[in-house]
Every structure is written in structure tokens, then in C-alpha cells.
N, C-alpha and C. Protein backbone atom coordinates (compact mmCIF):
# COMPACT_ATOMS: atom_id res chain seq x y z
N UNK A 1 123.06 89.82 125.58
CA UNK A 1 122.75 91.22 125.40
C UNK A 1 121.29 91.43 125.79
N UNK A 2 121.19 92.65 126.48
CA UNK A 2 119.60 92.89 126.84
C UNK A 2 119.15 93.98 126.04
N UNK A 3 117.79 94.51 125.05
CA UNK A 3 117.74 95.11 124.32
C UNK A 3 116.66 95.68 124.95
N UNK A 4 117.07 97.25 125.69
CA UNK A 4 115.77 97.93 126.46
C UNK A 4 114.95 98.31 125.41
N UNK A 5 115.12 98.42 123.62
CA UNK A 5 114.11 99.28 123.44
C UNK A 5 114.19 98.75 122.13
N UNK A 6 113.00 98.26 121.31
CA UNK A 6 113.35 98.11 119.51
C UNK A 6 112.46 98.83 119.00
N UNK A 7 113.20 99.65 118.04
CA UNK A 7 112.25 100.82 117.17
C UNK A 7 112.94 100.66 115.97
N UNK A 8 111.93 101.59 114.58
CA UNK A 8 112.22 101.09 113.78
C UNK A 8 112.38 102.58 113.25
N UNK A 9 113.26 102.81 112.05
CA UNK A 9 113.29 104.34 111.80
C UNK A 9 112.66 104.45 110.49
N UNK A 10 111.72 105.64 110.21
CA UNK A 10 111.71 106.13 108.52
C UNK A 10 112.25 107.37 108.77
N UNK A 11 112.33 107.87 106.99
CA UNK A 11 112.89 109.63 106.97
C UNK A 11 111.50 110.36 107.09
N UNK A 12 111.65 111.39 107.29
CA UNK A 12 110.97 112.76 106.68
C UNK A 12 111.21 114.14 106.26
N UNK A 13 110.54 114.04 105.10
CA UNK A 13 111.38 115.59 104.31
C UNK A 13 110.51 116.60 105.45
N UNK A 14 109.15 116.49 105.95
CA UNK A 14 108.26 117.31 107.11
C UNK A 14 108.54 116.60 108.03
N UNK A 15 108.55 116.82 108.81
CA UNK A 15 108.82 116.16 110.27
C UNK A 15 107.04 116.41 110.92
N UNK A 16 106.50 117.70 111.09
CA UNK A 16 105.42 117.79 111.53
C UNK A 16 104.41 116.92 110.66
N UNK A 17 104.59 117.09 109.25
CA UNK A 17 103.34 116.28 108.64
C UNK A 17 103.43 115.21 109.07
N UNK A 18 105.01 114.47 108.76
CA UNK A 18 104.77 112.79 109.22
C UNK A 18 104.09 112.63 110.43
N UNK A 19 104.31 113.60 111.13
CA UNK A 19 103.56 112.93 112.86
C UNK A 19 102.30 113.58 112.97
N UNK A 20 102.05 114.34 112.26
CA UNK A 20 100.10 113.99 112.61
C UNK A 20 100.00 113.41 111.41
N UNK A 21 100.41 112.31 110.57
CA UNK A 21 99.73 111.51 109.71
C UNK A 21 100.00 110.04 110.85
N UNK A 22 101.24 109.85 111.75
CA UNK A 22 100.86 109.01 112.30
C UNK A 22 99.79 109.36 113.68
N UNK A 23 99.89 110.31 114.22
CA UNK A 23 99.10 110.45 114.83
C UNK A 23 97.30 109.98 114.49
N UNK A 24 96.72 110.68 113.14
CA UNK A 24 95.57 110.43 112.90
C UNK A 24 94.92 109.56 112.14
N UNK A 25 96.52 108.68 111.75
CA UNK A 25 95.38 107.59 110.61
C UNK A 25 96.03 106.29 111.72
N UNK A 26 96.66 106.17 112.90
CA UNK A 26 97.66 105.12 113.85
C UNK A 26 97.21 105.41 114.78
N UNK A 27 96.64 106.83 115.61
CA UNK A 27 96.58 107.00 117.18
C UNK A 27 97.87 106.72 117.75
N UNK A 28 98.89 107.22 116.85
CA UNK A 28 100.29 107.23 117.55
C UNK A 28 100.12 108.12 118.84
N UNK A 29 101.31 107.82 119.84
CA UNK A 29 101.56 108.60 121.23
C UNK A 29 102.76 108.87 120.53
N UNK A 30 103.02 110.66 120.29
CA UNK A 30 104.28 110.76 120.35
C UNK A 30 105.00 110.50 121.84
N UNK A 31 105.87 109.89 121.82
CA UNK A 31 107.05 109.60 123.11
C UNK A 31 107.93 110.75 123.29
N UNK A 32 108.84 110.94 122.44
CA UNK A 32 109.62 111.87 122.10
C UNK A 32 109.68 112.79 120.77
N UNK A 33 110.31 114.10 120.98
CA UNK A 33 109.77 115.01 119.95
C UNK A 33 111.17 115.48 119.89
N UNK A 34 111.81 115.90 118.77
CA UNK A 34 112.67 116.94 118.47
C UNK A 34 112.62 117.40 116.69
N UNK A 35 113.43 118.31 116.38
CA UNK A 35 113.58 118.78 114.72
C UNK A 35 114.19 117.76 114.24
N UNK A 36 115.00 116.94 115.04
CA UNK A 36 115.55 115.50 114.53
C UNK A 36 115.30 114.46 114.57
N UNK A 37 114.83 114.01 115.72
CA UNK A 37 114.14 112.99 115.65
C UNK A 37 112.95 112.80 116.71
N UNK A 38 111.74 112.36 115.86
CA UNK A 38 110.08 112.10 117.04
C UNK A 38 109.88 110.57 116.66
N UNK A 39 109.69 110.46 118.28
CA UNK A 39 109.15 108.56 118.37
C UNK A 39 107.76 108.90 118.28
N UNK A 40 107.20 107.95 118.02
CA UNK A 40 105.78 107.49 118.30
C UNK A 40 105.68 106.21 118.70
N UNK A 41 104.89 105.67 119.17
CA UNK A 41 104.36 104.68 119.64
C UNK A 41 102.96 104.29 119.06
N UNK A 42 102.90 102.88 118.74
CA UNK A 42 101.60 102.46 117.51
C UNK A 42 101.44 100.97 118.12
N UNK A 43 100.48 101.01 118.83
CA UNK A 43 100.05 99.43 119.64
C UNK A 43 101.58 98.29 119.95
N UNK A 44 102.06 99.58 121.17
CA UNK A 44 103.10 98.68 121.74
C UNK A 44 104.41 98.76 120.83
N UNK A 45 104.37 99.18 119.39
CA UNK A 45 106.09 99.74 118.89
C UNK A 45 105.92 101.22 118.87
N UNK A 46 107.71 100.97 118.69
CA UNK A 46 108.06 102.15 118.02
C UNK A 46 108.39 102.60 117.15
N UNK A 47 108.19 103.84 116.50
CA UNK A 47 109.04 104.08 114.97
C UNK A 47 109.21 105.50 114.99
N UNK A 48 110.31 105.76 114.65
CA UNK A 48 111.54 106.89 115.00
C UNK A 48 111.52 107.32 113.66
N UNK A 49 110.95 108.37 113.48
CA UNK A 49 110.66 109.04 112.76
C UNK A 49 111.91 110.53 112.29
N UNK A 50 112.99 110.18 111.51
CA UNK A 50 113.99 110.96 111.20
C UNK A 50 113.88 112.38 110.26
N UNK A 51 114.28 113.21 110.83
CA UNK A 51 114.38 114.51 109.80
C UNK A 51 115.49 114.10 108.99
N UNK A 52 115.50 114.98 107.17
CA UNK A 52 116.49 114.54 106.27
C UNK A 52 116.27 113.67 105.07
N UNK A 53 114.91 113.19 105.04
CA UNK A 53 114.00 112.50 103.91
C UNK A 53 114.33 113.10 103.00
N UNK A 54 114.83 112.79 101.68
CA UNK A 54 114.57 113.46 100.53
C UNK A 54 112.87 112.83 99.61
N UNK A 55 112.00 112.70 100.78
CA UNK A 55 110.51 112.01 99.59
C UNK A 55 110.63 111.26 98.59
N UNK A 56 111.28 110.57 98.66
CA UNK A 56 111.41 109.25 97.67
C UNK A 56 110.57 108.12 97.73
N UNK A 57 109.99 107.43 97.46
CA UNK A 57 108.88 106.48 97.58
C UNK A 57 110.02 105.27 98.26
N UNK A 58 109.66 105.26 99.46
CA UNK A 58 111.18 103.97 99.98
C UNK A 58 110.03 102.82 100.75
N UNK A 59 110.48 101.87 100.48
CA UNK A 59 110.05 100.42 101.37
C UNK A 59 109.99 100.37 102.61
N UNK A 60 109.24 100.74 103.40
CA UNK A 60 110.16 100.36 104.96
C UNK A 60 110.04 99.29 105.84
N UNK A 61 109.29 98.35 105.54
CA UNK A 61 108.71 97.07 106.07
C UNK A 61 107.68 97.06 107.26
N UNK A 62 107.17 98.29 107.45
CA UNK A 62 106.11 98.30 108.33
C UNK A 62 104.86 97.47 108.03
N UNK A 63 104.18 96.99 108.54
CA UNK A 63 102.85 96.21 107.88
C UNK A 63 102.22 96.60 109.47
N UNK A 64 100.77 96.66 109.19
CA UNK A 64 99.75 97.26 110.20
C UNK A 64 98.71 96.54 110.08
N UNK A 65 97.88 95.78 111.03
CA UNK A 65 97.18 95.08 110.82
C UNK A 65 96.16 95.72 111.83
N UNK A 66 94.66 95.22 110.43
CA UNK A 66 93.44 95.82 111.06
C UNK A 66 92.16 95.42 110.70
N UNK A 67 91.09 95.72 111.35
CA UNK A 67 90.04 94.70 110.94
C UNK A 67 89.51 95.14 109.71
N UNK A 68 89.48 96.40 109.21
CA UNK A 68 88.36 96.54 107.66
C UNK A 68 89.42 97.41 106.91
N UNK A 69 89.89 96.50 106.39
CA UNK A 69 91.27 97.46 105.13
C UNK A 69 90.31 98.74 104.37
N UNK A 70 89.30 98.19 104.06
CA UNK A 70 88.53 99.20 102.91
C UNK A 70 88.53 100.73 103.83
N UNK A 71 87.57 100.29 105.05
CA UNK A 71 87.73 101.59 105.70
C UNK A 71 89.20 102.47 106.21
N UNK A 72 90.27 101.62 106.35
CA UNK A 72 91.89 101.95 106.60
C UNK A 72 92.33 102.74 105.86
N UNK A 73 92.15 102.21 104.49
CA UNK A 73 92.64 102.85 103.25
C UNK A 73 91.60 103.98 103.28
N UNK A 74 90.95 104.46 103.51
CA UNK A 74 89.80 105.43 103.13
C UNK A 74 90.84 106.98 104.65
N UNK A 75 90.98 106.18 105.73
CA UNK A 75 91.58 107.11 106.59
C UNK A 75 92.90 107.64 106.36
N UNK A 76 93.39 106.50 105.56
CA UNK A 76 95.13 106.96 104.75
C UNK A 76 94.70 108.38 103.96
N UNK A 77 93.90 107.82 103.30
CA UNK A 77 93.68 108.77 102.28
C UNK A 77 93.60 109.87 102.72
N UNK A 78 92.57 110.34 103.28
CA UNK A 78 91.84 111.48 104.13
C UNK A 78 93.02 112.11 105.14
N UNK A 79 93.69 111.36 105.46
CA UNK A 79 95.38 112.11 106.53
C UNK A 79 96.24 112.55 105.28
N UNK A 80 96.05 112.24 104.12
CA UNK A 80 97.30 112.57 103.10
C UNK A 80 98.21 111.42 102.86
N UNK A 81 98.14 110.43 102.99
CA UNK A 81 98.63 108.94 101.97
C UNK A 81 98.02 108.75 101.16
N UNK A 82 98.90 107.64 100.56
CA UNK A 82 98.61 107.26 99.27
C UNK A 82 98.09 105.84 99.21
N UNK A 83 96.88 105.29 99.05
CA UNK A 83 97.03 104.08 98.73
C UNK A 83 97.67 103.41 97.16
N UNK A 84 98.61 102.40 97.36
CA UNK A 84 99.32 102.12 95.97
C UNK A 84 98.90 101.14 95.54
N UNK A 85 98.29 100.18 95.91
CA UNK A 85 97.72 98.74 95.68
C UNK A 85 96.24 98.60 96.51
N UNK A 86 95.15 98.71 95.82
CA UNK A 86 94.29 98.65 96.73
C UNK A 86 93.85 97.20 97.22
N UNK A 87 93.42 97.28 98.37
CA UNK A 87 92.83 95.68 98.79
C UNK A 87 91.65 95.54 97.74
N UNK A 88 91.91 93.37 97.29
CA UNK A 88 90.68 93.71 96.38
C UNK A 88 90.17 92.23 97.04
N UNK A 89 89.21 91.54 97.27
CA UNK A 89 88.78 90.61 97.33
C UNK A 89 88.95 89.32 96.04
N UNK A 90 88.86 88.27 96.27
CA UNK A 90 89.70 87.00 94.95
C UNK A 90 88.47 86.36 95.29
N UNK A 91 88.33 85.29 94.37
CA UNK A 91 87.61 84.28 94.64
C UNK A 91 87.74 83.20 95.86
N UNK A 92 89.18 83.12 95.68
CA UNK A 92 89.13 82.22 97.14
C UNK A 92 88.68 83.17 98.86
N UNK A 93 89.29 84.19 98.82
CA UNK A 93 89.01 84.80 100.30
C UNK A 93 88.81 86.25 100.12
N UNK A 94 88.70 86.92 101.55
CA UNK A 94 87.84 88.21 101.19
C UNK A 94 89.90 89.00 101.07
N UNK A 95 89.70 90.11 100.75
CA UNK A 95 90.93 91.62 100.51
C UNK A 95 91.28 91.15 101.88
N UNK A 96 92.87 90.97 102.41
CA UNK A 96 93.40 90.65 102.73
C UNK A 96 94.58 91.61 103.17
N UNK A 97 95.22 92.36 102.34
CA UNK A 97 96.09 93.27 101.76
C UNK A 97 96.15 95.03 100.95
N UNK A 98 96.44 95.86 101.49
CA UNK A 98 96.97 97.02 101.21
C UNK A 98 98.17 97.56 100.76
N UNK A 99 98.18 97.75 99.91
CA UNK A 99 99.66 98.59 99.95
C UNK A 99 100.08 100.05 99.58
N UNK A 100 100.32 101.19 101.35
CA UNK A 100 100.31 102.59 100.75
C UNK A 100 101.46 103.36 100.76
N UNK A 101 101.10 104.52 101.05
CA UNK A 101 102.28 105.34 101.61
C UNK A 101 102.17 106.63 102.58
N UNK A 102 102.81 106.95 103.70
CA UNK A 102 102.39 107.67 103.94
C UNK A 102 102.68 109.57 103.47
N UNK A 103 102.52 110.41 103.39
CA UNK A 103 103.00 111.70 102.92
C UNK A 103 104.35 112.07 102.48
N UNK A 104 105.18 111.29 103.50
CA UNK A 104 106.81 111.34 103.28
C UNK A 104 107.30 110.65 102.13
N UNK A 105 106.38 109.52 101.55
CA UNK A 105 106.68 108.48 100.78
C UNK A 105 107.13 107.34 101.48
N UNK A 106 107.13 106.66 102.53
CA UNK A 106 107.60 105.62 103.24
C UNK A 106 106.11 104.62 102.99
N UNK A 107 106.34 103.86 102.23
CA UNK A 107 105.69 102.94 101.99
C UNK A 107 105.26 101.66 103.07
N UNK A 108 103.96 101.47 103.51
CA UNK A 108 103.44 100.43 104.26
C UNK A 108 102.59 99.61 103.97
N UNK A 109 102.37 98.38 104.52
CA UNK A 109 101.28 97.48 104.19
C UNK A 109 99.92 97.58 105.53
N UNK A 110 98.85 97.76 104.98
CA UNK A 110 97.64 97.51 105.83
C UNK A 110 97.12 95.66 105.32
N UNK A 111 97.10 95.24 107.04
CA UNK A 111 96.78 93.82 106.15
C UNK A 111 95.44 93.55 107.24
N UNK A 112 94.56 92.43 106.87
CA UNK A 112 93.78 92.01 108.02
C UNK A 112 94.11 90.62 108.01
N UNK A 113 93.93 90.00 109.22
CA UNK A 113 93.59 88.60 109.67
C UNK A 113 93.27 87.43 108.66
N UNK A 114 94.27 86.70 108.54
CA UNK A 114 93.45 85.96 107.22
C UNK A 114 92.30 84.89 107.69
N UNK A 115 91.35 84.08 107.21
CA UNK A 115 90.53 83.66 107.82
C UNK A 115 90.95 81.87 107.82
């Protein structure tokens, strides 16, 4: 089997909010746009962004990796997510880990590079 395309889907109860929250805290390219469904594109994937969310706080297994979580989480915020777990630094290594959400409630991880 040849697989031209792998994307990944969340809901949204807004369709417009979700996509300028990926747009401005991701630099998503929307690809495609409709009332049903908008792709974006986020360093080479995709994620298919569905109308029909009822805003439920849901898992979706996205994880995003980036160099300064502190400042990440600060841009979640400021687009309208939630951070749920903040990155904290341990004794052994520096914050590592995020865990938010974005407006819709689709829950993601911001992680950086471990050293």
C-alpha cells in the first residue's frame, strides 16, 4: 500500500478559533479550508482539523517540540490555550515537558530536546 498523505484529526466546537490558534502559536499553513473540515500544516504534518467538537478536554497525542518551553507556554497562553502541567525544571535536568490545550480543548504536549 502507498500512503500519499498522513494527517491526524482533532474536533472543533469553532472552527475559525481553532485555526488562528494554530496558525499563531504553530505558524500553521492552512492547506485546505472548509465549515467541515481545515488542514493545516505544522513543520511538514498535517492535522485536520474537524467541525462538531463538543469542547471536551480530549487527548489527542500531538506532542510539539521546541527549543524554550517557558517561552511556548507563554504564546499558548496569549493565542487562548491552556497550559495544564507547566514545564518545571528537577534536579537532575532542565523542564523538559508541557502539558496544554488548545481553545477547543484538544490537549497537547510542548516538549524540548532532552540533553
Amino acid at each position: 500500500m502507498h500512503v500519499k498523505k498522513l494527517k491526524y484529526i482533532i474536533w472543533a466546537k469553532d472552527m475559525g478559533r481553532a485555526v488562528r490558534f494554530y496558525r499563531e502559536v504553530f505558524d500553521a499553513e492552512v492547506t485546505r479550508e472548509s465549515d467541515v473540515l481545515t488542514e493545516v500544516v505544522v513543520a511538514g504534518s498535517t492535522i485536520g482539523i474537524h467541525s462538531g467538537g463538543e469542547g471536551n478536554l480530549t487527548w489527542t497525542g500531538l506532542s510539539f517540540q521546541v527549543d524554550d518551553l517557558f517561552a511556548a507556554c507563554a504564546v499558548v497562553q496569549a493565542a487562548g490555550g491552556t497550559v495544564l502541567g507547566a514545564p518545571k525544571d528537577t534536579p537532575e535536568e532542565p523542564a523538559h515537558l508541557a502539558t496544554c490545550a488548545d481553545p477547543e480543548s484538544n490537549e497537547f504536549m510542548l516538549s524540548r530536546p532532552r540533553q
